[in-house]
PDB file of N, CA and C in Angstrom:
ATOM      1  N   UNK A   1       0.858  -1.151   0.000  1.00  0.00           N
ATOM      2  CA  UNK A   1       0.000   0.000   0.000  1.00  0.00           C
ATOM      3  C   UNK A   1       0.912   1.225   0.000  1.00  0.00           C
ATOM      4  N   UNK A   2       0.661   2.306  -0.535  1.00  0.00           N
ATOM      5  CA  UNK A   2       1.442   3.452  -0.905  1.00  0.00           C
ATOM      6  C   UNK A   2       1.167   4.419   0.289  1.00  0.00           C
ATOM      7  N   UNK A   3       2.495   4.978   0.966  1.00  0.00           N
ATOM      8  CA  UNK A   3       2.885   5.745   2.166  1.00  0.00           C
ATOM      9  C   UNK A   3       1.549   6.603   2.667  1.00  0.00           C
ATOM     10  N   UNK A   4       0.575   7.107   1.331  1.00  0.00           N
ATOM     11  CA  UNK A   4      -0.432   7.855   1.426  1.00  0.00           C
ATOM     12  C   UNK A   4      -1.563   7.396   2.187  1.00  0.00           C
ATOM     13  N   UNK A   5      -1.384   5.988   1.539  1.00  0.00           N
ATOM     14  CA  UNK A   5      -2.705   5.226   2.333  1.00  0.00           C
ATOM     15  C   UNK A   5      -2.264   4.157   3.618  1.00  0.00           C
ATOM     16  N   UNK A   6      -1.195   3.943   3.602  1.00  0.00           N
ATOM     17  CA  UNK A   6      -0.804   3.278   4.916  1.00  0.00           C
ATOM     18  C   UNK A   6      -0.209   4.081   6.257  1.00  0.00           C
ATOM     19  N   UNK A   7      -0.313   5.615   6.016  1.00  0.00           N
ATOM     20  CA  UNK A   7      -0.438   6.538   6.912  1.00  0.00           C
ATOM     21  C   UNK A   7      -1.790   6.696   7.661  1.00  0.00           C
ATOM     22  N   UNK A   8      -2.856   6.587   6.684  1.00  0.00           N
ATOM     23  CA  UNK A   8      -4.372   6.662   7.143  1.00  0.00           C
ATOM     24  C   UNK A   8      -4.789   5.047   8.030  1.00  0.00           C
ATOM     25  N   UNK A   9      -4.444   4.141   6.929  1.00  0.00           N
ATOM     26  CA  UNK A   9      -5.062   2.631   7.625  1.00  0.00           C
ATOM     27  C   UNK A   9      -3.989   2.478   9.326  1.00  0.00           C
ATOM     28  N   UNK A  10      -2.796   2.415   9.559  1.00  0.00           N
ATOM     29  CA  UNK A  10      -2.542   2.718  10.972  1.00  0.00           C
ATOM     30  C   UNK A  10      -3.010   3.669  11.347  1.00  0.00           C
ATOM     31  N   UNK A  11      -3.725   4.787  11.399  1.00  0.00           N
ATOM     32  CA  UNK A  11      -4.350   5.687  12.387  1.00  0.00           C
ATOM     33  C   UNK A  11      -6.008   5.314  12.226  1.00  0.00           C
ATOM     34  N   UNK A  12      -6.223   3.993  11.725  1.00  0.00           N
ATOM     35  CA  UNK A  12      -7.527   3.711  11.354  1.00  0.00           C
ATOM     36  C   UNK A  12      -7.285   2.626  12.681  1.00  0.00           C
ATOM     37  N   UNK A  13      -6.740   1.392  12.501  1.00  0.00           N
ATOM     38  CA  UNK A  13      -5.610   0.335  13.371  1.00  0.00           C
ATOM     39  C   UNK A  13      -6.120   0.758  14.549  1.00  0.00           C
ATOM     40  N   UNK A  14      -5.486   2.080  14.875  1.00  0.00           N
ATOM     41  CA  UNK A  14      -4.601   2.707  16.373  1.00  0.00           C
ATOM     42  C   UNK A  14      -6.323   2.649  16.794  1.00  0.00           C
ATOM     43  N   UNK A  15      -7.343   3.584  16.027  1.00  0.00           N
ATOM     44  CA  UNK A  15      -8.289   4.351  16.584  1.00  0.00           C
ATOM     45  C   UNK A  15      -9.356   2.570  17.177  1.00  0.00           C
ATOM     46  N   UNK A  16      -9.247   2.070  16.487  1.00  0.00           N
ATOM     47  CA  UNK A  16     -10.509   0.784  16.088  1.00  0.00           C
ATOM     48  C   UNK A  16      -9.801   0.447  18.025  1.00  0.00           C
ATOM     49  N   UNK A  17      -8.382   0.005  17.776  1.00  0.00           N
ATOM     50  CA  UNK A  17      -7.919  -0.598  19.090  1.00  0.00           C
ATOM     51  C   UNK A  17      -8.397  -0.312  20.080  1.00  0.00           C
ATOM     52  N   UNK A  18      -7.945   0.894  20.188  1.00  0.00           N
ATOM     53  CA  UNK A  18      -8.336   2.014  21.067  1.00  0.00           C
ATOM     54  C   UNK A  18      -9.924   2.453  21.810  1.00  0.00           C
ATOM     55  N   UNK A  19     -10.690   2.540  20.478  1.00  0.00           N
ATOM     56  CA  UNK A  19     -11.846   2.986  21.010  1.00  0.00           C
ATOM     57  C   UNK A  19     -13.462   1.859  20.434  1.00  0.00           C
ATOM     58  N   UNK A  20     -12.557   0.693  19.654  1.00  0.00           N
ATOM     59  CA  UNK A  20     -13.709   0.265  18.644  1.00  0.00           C
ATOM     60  C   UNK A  20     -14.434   0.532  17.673  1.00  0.00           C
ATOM     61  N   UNK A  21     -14.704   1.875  17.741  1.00  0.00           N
ATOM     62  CA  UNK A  21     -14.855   2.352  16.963  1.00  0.00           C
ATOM     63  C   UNK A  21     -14.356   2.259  15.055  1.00  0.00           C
ATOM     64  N   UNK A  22     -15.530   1.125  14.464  1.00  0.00           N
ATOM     65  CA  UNK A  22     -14.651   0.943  13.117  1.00  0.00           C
ATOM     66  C   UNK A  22     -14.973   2.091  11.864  1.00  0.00           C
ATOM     67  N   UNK A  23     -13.402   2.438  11.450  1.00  0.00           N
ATOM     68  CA  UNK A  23     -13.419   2.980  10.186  1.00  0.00           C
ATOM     69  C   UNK A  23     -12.750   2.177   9.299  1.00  0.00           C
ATOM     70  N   UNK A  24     -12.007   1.422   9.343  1.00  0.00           N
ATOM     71  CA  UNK A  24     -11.429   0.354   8.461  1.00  0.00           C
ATOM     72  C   UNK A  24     -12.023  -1.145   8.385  1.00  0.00           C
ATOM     73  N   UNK A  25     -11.920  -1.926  10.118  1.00  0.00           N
ATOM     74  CA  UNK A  25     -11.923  -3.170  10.222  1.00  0.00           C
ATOM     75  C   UNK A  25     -13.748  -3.476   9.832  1.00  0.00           C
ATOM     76  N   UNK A  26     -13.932  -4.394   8.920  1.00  0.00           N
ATOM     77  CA  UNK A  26     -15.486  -4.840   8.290  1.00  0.00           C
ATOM     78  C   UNK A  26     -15.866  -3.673   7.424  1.00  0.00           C
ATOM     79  N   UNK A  27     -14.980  -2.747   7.003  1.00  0.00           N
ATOM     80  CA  UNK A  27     -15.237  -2.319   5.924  1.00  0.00           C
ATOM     81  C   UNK A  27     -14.126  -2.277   4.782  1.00  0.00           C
ATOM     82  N   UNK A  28     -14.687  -2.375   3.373  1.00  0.00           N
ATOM     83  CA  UNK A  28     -13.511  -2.823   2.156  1.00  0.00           C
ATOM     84  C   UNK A  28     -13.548  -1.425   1.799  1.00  0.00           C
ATOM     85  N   UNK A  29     -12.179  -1.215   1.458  1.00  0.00           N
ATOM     86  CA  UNK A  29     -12.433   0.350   0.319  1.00  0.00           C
ATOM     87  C   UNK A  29     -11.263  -0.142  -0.974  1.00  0.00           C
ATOM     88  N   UNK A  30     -11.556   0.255  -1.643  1.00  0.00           N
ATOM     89  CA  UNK A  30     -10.539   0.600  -2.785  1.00  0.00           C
ATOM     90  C   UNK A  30      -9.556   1.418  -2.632  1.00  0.00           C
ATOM     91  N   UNK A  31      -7.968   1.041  -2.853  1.00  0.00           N
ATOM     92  CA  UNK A  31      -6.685   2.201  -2.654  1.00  0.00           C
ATOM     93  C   UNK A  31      -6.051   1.624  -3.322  1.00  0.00           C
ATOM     94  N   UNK A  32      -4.600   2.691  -3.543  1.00  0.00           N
ATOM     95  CA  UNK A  32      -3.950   2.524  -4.303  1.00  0.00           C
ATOM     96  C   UNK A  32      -2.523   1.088  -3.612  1.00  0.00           C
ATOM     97  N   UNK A  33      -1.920  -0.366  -4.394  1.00  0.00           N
ATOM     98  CA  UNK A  33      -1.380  -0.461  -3.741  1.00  0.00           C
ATOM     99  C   UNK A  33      -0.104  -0.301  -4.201  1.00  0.00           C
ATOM    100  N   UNK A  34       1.289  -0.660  -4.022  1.00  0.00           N
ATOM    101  CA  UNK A  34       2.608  -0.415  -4.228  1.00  0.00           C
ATOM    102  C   UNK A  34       3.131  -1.505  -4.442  1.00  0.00           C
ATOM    103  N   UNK A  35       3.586  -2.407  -5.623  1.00  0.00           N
ATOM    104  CA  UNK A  35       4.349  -3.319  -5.605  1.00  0.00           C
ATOM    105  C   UNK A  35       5.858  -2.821  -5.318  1.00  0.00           C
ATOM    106  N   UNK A  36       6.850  -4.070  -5.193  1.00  0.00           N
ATOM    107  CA  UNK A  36       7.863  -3.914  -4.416  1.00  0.00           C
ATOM    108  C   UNK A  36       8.825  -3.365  -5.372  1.00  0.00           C
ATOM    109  N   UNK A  37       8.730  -3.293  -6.948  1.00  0.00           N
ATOM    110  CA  UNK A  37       9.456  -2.243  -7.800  1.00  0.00           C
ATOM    111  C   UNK A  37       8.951  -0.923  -7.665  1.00  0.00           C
ATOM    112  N   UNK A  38       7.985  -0.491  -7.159  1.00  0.00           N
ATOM    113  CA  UNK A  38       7.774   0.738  -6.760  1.00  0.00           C
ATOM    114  C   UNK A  38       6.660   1.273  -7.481  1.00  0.00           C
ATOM    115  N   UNK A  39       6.034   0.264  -8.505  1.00  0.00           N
ATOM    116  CA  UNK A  39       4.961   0.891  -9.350  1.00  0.00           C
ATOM    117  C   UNK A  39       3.353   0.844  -8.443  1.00  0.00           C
ATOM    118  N   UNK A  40       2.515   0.872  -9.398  1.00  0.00           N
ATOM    119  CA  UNK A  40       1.795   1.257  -8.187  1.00  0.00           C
ATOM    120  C   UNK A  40      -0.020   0.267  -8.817  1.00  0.00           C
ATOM    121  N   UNK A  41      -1.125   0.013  -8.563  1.00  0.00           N
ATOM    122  CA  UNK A  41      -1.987  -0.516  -9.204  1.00  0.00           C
ATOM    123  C   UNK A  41      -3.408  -0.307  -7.897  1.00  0.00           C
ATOM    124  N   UNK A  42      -4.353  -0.062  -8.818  1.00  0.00           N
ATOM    125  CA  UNK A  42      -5.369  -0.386  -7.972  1.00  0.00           C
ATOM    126  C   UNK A  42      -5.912  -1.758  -6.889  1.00  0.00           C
ATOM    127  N   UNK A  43      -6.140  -1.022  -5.829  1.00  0.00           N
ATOM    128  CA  UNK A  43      -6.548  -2.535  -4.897  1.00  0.00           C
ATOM    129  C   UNK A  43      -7.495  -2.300  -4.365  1.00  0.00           C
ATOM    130  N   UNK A  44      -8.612  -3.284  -3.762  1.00  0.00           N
ATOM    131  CA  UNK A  44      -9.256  -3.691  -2.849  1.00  0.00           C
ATOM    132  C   UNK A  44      -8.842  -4.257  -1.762  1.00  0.00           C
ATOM    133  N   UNK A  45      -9.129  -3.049  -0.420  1.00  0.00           N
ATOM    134  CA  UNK A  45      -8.820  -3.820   1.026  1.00  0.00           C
ATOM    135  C   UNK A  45      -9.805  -3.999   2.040  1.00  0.00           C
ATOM    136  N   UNK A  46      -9.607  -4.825   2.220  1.00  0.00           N
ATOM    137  CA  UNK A  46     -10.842  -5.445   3.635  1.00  0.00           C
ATOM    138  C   UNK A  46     -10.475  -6.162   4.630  1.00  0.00           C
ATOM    139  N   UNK A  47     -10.495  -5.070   5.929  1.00  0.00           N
ATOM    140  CA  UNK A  47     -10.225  -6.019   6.988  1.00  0.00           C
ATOM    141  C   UNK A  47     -11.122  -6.326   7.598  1.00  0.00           C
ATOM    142  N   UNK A  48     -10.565  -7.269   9.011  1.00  0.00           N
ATOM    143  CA  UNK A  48     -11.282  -8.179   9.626  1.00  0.00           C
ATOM    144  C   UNK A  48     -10.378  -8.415  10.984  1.00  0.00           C
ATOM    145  N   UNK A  49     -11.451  -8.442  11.746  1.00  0.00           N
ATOM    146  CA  UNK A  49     -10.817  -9.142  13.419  1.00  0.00           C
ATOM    147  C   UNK A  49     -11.214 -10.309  14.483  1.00  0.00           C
ATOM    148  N   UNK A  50     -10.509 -11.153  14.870  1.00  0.00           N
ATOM    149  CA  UNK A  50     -11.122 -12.301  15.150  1.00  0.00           C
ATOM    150  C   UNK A  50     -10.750 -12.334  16.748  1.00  0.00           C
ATOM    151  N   UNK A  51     -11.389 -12.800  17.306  1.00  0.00           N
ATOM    152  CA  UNK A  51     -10.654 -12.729  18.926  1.00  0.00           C
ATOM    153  C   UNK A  51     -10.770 -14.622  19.326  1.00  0.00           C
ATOM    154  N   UNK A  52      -9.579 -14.989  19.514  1.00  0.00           N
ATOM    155  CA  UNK A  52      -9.340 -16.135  19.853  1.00  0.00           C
ATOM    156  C   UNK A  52      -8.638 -16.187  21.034  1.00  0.00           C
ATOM    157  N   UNK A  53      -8.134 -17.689  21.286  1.00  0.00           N
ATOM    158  CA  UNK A  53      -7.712 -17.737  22.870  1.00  0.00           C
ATOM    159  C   UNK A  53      -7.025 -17.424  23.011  1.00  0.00           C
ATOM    160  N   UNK A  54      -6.192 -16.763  22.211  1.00  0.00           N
ATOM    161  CA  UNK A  54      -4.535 -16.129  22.881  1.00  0.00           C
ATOM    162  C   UNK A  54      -5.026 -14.712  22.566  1.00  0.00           C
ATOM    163  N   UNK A  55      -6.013 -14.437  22.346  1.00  0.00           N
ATOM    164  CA  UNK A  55      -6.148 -12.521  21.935  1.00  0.00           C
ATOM    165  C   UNK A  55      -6.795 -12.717  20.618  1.00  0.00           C
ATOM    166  N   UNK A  56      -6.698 -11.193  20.313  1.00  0.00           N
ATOM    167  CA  UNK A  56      -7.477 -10.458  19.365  1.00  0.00           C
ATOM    168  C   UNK A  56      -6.453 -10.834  18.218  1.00  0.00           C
ATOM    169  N   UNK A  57      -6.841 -11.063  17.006  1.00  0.00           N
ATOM    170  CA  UNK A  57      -5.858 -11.233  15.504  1.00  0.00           C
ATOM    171  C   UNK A  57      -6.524 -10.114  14.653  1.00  0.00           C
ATOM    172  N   UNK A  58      -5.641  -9.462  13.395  1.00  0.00           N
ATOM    173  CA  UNK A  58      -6.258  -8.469  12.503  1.00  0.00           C
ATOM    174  C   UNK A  58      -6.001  -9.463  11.354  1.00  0.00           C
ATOM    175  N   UNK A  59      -7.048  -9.257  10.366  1.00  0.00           N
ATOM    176  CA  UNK A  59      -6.609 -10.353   9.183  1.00  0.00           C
ATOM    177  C   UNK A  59      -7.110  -9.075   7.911  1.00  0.00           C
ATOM    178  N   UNK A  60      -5.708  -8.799   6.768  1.00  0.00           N
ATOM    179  CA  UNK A  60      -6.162  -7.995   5.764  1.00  0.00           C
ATOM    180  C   UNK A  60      -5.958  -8.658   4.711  1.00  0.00           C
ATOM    181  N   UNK A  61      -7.196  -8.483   3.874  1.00  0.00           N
ATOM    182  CA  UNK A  61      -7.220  -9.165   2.194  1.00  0.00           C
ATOM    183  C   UNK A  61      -7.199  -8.119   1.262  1.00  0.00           C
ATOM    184  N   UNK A  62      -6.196  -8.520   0.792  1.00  0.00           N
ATOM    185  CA  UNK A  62      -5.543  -7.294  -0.813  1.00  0.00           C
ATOM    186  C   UNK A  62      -6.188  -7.969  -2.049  1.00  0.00           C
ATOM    187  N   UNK A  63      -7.015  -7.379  -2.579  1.00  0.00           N
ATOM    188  CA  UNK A  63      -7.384  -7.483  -4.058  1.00  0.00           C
ATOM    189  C   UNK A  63      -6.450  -6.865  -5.196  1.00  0.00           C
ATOM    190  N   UNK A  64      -5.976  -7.304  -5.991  1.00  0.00           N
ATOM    191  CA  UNK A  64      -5.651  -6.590  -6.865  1.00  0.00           C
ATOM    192  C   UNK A  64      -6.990  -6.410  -7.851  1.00  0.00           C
ATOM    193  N   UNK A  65      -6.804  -4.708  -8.714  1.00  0.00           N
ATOM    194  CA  UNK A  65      -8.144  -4.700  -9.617  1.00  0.00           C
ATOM    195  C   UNK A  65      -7.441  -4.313 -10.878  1.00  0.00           C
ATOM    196  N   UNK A  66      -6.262  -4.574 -10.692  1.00  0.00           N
ATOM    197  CA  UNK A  66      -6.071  -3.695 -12.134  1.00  0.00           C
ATOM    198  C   UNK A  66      -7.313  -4.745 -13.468  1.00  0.00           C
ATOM    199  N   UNK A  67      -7.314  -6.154 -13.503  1.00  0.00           N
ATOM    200  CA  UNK A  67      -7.918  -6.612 -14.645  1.00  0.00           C
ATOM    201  C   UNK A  67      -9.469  -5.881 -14.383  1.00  0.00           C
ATOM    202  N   UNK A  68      -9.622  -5.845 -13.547  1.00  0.00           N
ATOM    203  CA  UNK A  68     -11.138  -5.673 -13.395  1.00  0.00           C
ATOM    204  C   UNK A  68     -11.203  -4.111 -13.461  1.00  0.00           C
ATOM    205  N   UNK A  69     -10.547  -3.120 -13.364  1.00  0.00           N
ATOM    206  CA  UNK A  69     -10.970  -1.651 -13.944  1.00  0.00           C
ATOM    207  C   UNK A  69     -10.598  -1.967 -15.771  1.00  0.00           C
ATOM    208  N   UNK A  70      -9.054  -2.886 -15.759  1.00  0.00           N
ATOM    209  CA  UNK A  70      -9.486  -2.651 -17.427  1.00  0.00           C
ATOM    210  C   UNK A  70     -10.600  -2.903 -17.999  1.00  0.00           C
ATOM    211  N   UNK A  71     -11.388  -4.233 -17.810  1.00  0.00           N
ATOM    212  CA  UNK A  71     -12.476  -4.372 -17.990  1.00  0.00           C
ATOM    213  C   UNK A  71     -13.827  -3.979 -18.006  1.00  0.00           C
ATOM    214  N   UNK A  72     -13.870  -3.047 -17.005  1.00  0.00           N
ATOM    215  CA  UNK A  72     -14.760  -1.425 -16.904  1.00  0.00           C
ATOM    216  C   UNK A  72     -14.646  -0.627 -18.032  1.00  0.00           C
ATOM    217  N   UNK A  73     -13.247  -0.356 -18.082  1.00  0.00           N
ATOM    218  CA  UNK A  73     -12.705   0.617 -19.344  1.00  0.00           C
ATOM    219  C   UNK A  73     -13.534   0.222 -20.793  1.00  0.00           C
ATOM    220  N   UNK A  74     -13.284  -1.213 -20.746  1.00  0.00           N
ATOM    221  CA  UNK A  74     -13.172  -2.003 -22.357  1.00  0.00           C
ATOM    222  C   UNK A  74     -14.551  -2.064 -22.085  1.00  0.00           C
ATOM    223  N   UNK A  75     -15.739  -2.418 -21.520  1.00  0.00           N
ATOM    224  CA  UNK A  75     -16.601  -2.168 -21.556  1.00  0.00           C
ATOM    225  C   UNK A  75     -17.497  -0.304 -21.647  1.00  0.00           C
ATOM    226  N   UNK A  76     -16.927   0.185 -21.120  1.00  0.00           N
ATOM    227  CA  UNK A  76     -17.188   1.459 -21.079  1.00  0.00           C
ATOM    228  C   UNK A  76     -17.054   2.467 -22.934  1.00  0.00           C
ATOM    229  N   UNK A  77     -15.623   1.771 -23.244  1.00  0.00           N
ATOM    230  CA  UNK A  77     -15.298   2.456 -24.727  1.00  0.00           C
ATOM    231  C   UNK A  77     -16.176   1.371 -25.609  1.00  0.00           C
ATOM    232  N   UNK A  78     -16.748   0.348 -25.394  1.00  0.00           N
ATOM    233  CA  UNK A  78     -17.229  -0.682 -26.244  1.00  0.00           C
ATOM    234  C   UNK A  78     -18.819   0.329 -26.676  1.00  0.00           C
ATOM    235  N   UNK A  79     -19.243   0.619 -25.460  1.00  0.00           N
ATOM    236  CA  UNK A  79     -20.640   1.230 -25.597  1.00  0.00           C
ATOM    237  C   UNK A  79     -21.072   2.765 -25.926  1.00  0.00           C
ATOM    238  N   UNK A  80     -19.786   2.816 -26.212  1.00  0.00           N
ATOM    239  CA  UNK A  80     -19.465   4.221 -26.828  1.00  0.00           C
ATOM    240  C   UNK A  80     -19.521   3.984 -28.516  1.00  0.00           C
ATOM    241  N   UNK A  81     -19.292   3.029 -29.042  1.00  0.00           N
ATOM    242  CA  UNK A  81     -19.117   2.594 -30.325  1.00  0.00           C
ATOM    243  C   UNK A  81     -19.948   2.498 -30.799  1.00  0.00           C
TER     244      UNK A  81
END
């Protein structure tokens, strides 16, 4: 995830811990993420929290969308035609 958005999701983290209060955890948003050459692609993130016998766990699922906005696109210029 790119510095922009993994500045926000830990102060999302900190707040949920803290007060419960969810702005991230059981909700998905779309952001930008960062592969490890530095480029960058659309994602889907959704977390989740489970409380088991040793404590609380955070569990996050990364979508990648790049096929699925091209596919928006190619549909989008198709119906333009």
């Amino acid at each position: 995830m790119s510095e922009t958005y993994a500045a926000h999701h830990d102060g999302y983290m900190q707040n949920y811990h803290h007060s419960g209060h969810a702005k991230i955890i059981g909700i998905g948003r779309d952001v930008e993420g960062l592969r490890s050459n530095g480029t960058t692609f659309p994602m889907h993130l959704s977390g989740g929290r489970a409380d088991t016998p040793t404590g609380q766990i955070y569990v996050g699922i990364c979508h990648n969308l790049t096929d699925y906005k091209n596919a928006l696109l190619k549909l989008h210029a198709a119906g333009r035609s």
